[in-house]
Protein backbone atom coordinates (compact mmCIF):
# COMPACT_ATOMS: atom_id res chain seq x y z
CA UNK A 1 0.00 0.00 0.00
CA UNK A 2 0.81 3.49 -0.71
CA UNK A 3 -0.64 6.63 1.13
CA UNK A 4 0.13 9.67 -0.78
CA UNK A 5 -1.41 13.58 -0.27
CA UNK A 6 -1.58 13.82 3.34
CA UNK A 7 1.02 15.54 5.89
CA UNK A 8 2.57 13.38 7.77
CA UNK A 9 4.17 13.87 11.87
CA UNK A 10 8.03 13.56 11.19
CA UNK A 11 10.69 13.81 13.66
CA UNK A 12 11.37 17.68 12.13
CA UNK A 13 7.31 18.35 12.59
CA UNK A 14 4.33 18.16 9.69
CA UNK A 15 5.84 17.34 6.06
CA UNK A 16 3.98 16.42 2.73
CA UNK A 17 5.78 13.43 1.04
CA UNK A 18 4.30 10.08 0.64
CA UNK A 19 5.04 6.52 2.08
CA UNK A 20 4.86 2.83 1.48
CA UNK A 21 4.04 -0.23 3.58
CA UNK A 22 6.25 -2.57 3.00
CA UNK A 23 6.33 -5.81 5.15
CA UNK A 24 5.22 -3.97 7.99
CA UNK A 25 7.59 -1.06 7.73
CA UNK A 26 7.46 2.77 6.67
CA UNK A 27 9.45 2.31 2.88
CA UNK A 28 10.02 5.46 0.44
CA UNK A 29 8.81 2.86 -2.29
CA UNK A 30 6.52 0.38 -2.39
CA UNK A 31 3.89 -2.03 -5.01
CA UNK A 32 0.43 -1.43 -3.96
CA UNK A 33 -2.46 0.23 -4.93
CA UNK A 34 -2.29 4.31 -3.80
CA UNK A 35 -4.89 5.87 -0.96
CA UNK A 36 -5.05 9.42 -1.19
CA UNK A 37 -5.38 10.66 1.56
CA UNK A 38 -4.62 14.58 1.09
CA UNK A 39 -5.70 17.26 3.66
CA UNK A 40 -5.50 13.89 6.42
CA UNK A 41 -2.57 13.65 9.20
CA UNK A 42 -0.77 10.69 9.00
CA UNK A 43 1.10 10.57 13.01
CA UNK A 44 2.93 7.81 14.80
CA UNK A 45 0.92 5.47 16.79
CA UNK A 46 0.40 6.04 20.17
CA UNK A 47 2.67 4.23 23.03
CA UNK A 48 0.84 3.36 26.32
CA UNK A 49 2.98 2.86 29.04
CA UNK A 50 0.42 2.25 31.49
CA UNK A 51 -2.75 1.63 31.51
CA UNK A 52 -5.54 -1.02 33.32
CA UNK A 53 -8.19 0.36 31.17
CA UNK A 54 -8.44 -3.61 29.99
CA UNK A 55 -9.88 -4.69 33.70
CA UNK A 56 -13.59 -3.38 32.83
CA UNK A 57 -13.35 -6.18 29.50
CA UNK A 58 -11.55 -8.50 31.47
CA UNK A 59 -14.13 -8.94 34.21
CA UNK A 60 -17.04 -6.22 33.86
CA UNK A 61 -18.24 -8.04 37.03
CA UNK A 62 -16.49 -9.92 39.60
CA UNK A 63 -16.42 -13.91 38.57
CA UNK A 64 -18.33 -13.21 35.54
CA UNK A 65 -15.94 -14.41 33.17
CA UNK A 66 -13.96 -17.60 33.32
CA UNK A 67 -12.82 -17.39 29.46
CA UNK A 68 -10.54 -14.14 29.13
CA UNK A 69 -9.94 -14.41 25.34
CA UNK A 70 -13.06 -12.46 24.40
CA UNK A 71 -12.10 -9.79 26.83
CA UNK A 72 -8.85 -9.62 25.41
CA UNK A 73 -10.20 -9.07 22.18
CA UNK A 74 -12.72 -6.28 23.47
CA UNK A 75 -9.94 -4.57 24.90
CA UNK A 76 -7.76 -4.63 21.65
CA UNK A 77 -10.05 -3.35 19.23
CA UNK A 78 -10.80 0.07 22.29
CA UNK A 79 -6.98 0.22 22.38
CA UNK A 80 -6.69 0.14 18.10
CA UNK A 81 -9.57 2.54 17.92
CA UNK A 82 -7.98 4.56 20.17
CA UNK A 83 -5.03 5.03 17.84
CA UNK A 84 -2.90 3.18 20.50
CA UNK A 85 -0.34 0.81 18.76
CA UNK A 86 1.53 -0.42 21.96
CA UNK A 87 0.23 -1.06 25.07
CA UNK A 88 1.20 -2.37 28.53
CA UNK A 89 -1.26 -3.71 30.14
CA UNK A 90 -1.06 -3.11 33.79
CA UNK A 91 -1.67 -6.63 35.95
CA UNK A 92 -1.36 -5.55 39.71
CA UNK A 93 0.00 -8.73 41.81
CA UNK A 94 -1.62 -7.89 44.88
CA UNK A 95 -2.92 -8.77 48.26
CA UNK A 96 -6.00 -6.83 46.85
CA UNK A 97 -6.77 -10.12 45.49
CA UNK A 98 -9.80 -10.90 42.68
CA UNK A 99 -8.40 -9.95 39.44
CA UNK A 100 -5.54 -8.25 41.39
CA UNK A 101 -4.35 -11.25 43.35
CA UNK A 102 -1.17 -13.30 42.56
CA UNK A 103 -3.51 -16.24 40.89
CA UNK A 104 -5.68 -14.19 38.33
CA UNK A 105 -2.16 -12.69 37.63
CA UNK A 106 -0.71 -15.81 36.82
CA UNK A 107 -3.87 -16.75 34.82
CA UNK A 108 -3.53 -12.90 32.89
CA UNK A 109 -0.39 -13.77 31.91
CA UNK A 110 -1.12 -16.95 30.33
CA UNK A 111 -3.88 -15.93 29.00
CA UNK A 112 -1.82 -12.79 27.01
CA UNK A 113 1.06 -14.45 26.15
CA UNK A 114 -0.78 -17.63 24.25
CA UNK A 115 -3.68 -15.69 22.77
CA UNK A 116 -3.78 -15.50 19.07
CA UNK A 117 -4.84 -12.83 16.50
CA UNK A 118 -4.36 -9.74 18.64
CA UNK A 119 -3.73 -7.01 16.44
CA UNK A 120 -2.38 -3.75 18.96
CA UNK A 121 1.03 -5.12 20.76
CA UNK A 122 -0.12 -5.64 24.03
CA UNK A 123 2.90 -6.35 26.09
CA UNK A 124 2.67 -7.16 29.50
CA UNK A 125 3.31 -4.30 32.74
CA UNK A 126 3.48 -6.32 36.26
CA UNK A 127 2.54 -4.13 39.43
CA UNK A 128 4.10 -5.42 42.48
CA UNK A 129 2.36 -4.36 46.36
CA UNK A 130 5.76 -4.44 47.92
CA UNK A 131 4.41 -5.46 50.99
CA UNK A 132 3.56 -8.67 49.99
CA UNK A 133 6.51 -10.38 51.22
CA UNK A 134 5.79 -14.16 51.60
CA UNK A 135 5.19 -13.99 47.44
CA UNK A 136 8.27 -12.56 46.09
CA UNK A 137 9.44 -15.61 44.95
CA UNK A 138 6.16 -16.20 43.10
CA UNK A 139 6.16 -12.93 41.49
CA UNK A 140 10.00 -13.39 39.95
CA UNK A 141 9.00 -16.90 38.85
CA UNK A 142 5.88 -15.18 37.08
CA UNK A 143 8.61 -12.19 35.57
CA UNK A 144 9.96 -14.79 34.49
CA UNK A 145 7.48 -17.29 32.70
CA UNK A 146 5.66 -14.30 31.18
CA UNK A 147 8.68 -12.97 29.47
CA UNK A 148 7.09 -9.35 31.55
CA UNK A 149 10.23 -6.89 30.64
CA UNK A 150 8.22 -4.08 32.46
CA UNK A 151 8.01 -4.26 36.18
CA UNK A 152 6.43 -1.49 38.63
CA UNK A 153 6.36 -1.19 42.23
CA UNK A 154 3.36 -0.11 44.69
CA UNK A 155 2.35 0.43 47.73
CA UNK A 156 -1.12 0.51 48.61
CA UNK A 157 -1.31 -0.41 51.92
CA UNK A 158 -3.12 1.87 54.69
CA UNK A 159 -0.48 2.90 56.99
CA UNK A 160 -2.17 5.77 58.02
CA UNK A 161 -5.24 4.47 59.52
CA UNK A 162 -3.36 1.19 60.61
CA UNK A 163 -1.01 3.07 62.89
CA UNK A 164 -3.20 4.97 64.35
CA UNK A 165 -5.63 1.47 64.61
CA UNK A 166 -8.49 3.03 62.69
CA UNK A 167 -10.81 0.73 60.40
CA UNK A 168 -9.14 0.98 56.85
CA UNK A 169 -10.94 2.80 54.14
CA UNK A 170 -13.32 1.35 51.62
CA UNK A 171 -12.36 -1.62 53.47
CA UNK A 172 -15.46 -3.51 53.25
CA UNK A 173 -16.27 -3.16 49.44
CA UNK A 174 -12.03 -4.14 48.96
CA UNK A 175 -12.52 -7.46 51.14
CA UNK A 176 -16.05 -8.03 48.57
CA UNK A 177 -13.81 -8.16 46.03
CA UNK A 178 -11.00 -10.13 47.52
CA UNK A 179 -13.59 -12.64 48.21
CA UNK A 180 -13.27 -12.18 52.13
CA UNK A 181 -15.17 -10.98 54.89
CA UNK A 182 -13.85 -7.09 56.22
CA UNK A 183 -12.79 -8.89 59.68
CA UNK A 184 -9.94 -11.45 57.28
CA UNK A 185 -9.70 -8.54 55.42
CA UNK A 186 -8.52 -6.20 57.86
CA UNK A 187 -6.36 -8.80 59.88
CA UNK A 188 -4.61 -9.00 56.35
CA UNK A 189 -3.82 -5.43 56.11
CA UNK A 190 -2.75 -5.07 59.77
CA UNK A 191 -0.12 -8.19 58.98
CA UNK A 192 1.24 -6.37 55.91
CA UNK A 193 1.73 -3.60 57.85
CA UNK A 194 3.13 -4.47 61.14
CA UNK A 195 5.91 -6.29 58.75
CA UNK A 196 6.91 -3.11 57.09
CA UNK A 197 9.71 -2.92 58.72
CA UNK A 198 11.21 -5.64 56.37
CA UNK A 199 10.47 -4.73 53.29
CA UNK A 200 13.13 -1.91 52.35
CA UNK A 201 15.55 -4.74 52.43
CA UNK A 202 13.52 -7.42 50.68
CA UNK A 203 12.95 -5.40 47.65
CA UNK A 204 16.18 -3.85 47.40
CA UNK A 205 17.79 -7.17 46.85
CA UNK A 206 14.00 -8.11 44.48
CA UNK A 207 14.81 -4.87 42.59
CA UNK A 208 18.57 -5.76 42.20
CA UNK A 209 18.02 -9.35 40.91
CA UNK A 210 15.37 -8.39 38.12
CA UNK A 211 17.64 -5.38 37.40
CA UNK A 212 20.13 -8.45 36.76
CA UNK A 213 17.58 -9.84 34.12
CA UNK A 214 17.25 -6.90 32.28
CA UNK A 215 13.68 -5.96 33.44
CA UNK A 216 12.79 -2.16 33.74
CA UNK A 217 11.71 -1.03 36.96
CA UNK A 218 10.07 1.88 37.76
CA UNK A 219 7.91 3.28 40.96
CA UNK A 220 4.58 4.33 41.17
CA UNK A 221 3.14 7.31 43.14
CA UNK A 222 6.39 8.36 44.53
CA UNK A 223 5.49 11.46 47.29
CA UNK A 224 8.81 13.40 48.38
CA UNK A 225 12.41 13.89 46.76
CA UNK A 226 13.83 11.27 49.41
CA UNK A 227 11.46 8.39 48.71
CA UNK A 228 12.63 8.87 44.58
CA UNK A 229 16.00 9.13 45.44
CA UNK A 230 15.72 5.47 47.44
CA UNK A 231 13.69 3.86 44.14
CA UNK A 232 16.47 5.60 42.29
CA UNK A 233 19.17 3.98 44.03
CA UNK A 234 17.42 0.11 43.66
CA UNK A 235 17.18 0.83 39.82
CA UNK A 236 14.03 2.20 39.25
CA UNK A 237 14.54 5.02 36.73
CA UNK A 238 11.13 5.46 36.09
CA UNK A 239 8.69 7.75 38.21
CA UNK A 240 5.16 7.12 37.12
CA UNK A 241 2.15 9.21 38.45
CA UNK A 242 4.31 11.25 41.01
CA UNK A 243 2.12 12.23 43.48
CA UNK A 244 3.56 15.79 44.17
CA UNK A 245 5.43 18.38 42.25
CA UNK A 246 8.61 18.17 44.45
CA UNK A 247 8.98 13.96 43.91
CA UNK A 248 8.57 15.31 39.66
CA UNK A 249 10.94 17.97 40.14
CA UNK A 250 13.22 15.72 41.85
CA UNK A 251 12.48 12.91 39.15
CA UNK A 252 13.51 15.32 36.21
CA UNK A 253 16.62 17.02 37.97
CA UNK A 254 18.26 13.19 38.53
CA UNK A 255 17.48 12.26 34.97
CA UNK A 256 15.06 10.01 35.78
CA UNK A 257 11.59 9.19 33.63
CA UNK A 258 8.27 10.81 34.37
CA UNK A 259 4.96 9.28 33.58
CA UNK A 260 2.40 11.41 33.59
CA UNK A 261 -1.97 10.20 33.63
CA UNK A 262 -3.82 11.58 30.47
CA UNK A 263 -7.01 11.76 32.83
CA UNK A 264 -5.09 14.38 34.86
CA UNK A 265 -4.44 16.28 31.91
CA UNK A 266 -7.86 16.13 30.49
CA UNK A 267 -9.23 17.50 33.79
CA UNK A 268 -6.43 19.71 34.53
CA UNK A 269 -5.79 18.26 37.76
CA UNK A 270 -5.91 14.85 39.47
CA UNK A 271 -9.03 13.37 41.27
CA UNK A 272 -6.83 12.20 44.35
CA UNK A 273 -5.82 15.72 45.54
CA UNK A 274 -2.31 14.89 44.11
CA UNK A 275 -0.43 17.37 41.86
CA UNK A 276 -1.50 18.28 38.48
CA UNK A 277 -0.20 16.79 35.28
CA UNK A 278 -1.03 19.92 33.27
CA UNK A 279 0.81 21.88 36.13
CA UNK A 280 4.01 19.73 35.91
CA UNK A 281 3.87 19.98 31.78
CA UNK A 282 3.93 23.71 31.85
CA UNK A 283 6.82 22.95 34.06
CA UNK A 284 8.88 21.42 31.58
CA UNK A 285 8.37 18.08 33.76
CA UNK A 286 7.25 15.09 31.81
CA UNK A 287 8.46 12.68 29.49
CA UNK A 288 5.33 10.74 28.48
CA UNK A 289 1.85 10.62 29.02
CA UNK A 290 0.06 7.46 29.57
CA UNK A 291 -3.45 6.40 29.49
CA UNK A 292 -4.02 5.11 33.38
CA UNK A 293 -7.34 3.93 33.20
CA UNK A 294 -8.97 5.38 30.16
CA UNK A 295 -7.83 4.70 27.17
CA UNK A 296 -8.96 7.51 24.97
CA UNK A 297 -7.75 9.85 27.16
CA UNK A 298 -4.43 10.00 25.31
CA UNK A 299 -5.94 11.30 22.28
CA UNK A 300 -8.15 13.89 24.52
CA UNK A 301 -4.82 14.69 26.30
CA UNK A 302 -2.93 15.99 23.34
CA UNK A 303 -5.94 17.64 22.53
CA UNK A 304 -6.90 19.89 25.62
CA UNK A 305 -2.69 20.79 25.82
CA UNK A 306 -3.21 21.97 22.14
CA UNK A 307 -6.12 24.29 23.28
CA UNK A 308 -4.82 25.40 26.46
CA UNK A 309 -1.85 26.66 24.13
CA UNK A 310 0.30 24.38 26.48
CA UNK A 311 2.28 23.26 23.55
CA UNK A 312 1.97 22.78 20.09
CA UNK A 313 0.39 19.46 18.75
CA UNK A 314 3.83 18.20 17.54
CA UNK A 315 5.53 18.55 21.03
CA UNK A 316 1.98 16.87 22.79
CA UNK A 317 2.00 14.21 20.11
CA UNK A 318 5.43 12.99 20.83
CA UNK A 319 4.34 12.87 24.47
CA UNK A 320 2.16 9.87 23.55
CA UNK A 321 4.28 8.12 20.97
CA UNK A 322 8.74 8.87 20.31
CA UNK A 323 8.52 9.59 24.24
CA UNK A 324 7.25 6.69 25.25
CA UNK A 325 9.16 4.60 23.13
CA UNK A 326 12.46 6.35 24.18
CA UNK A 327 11.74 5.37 27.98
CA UNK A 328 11.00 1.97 27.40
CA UNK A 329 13.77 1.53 24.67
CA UNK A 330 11.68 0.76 21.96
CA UNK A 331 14.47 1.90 19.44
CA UNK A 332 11.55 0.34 16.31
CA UNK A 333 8.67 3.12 16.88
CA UNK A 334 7.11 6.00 18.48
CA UNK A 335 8.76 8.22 15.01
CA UNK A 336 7.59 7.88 11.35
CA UNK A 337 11.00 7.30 9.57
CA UNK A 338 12.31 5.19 6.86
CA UNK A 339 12.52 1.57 8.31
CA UNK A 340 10.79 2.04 11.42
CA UNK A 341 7.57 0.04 11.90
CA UNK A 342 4.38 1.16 10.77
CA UNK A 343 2.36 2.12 13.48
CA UNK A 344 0.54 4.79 12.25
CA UNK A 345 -2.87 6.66 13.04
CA UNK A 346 -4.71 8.17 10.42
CA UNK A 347 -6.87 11.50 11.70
CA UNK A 348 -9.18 13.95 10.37
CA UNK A 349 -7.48 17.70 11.83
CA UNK A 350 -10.83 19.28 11.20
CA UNK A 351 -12.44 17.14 13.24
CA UNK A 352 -9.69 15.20 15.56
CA UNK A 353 -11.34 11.39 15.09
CA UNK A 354 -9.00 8.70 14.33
CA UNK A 355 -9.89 7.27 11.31
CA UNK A 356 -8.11 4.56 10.72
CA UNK A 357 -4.69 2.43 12.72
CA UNK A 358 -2.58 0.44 11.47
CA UNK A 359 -0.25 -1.64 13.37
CA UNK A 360 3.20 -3.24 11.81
CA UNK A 361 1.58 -2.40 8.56
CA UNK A 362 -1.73 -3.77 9.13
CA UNK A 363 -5.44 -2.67 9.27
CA UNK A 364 -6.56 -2.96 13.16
CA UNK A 365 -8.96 -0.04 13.23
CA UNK A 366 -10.95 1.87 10.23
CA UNK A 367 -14.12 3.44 10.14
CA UNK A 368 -16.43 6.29 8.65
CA UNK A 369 -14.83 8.96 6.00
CA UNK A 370 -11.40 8.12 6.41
CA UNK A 371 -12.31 4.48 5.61
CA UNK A 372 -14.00 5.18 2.85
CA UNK A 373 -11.22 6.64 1.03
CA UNK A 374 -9.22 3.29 1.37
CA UNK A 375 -12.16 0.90 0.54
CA UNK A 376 -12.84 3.52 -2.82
C-alpha cells in the first residue's frame, strides 16, 4: 500500500511526502495500490505505558468471566480505535486479590502471552504491592514465565489508619472483592503492615536481581524527593504518576523518567488531591503521558494541551508516541521514519477522530470517512 497527499508527523514536525508499507515497515517505495489521503494527518501510533483500562473487558463483574480471550479481544479493538499501537497492560499482583491477586495474575499472563490474533502489541506491565513479602518468589518466577520486561512497584497499603488502629478505608467493598469478609480482610492489612519494617531490604535485593535480568523497573506514586531518590538507588529510573510536584521535580533534575496520567491532563488536575499533570507539563516536567485507566484519554490529552496553548500538537503528540518509546527503549517506533515500523494513526485535523490504525503495517482499526477513502 501506498498513502500519498496527506502531511505526515516527522521527527522535524508536519511534512507532505508520501510513504509505502512494505512488510510492515514505513518504505520510500513500495507495489500497492495508492490511498489518497490529502488534507489527512498521518502521526505515529500512540505508546501506552500504562494503563488497566483492559480490567472493565476483562471482568465487567467480579467472577463473571472464566474465558478471558473475548475480553482480550474487546480490549484490543478500544486500544486500536484509540489510535494506540503499543500497550502495557497493567496486571497488579496484589494482596487486593480478585483480578488483582497473585492467581488471576498468573492466569492474565497466560492468557496474554498464548492468545492469538491480537492485532495492537499488548505487552505485559506487572505491578508489584511491595508489601507482599511471603510472594516474592512467586512474582520473579511469574517475571519470568511471562517474558514481563516491564516491572512497577506499589504500595497501597493503609499505613495511616493502621497506625493509628483506625478501620481501613473502603475496606469492606475491597474485602467483597478479595472474596473475604472485612474482619480477614482487615487482619490481612494489619499483617502487611506491622511487617513493614522488612520490606526496604527485601525489595532492594527483588529490585537488584530483576535489574540483573534486564527488566525495567520503575515506581509508582512516589510522594517526596527522598522516597525517589531510594527507588532511584534500587534501579528504578522510572517515576510514574508522582504524586507531588517536588517527587517530579526531583524525578527530572536526577534524569530520571516521568509518567504522567492523560485523565489528569484532560481535567487539569488529578481526582486524588495529588499534583497536576497539566501543572508539571507547563513545568517542563514530563516525558510521556500514559493512558491510566482510560484509554482515549491520550488522544483527549494531546488535545486539551493543544487548546490550552500548552504546547503545540507536535511537542503533545510525541508525548504519547517517540517519548514513550524512548523510555521503554523501543528503538523500532514512536517516530515515522524510513525503516521504522508502521504504526501509524490516520486522523481527520478538522475534526480530531482517528480514522483509521494500522499496526506493523496492518489494518486494526478503520471506520467512517477516512475508511472510505481506502475501501474507494
Amino acid at each position: 500500500m501506498r498513502l500519498t497527499g496527506m502531511q505526515t508527523l516527522g521527527p522535524e514536525g508536519f511534512e507532505e511526502g508520501d510513504m509505502a508499507l512494505v512488510d510492515g515497515r514505513i518504505a520510500h517505495n513500495g507495489e500497492g495500490r495508492a490511498v489518497d489521503l490529502t488534507g489527512l494527518w498521518v502521526l505515529p501510533g500512540m505508546i501506552d505505558l500504562h494503563g488497566d483500562g483492559f480490567e472493565r473487558h476483562i471482568a465487567p463483574r467480579r467472577g463473571a468471566l472464566k474465558d478471558l480471550s473475548p475480553g482480550l479481544h474487546a480490549a484490543d479493538a478500544e486500544l486500536a480505535s484509540s489510535g494506540i499501537t503499543t500497550a502495557m497492560l497493567a496486571q497488579f499482583f496484589s494482596w487486593e486479590g480478585g483480578m488483582r491477586g497473585p492467581d488471576f495474575a498468573e492466569r492474565f499472563a497466560a492468557a496474554l502471552r498464548d492468545e492469538p490474533g491480537l492485532l495492537t502489541d499488548m505487552k505485559l506491565q506487572l505491578r508489584l504491592e511491595t508489601h507482599l513479602l511471603e510472594e516474592y518468589a512467586r512474582f520473579e518466577a511469574l517475571v519470568a514465565s511471562s517474558g514481563a520486561r516491564y516491572v512497577v512497584f506499589n504500595d497501597h497499603v493503609p499505613h495511616d489508619a493502621l497506625a493509628k488502629g483506625r478501620r481501613p478505608p473502603r475496606l469492606t467493598g475491597q474485602a467483597l472483592k478479595a472474596g473475604r469478609n472485612p474482619e480477614t480482610h482487615h487482619a490481612l492489612l494489619q499483617a502487611l503492615h506491622d511487617h513493614r519494617d522488612a520490606v526496604p531490604e527485601a525489595v532492594t535485593a527483588l529490585a537488584s536481581r530483576l535489574a540483573a535480568k534486564g527488566v525495567f523497573l520503575g515506581s509508582h506514586d512516589d510522594n517526596t524527593a527522598a522516597e525517589r531518590a531510594q527507588w532511584r538507588g534500587r534501579g528504578a529510573a522510572l517515576a510514574e504518576f508522582p504524586e507531588t510536584h517536588e517527587a517530579a521535580a526531583a524525578a527530572h533534575a536526577a534524569g530520571d523518567a516521568v509518567v504522567l496520567g492523560a485523565p489528569n491532563v484532560v481535567r487539569g488536575n488529578s481526582h486524588k488531591g495529588n499534583v497536576s499533570a497539566t501543572d508539571l507539563l507547563r513545568d517542563g516536567i514530563g516525558d510521556a503521558i500514559a493512558s491510566d485507566y482510560h484509554y482515549p484519554a491520550m488522544r483527549q490529552a494531546v488535545v486539551r494541551l493543544v487548546a490550552e496553548n500548552i504546547m503545540p500538537f507536535e511537542e503533545a503528540w510525541r508525548l504519547v508516541s517517540e517519548g514513550p518509546a524512548r523510555v521503554l527503549g523501543l528503538t523500532d517506533r514512536g517516530r515515522i521514519e524510513i525503516g521504522k515500523r508502521a504504526d501509524l494513526v490516520v486522523m481527520d485535523p478538522k475534526t480530531g477522530r482517528i480514522g483509521a490504525t494500522f499496526v506493523a503495517g496492518r489494518i486494526a482499526y478503520m471506520a467512517g470517512p477516512i475508511a472510505a477513502r481506502f475501501l474507494s
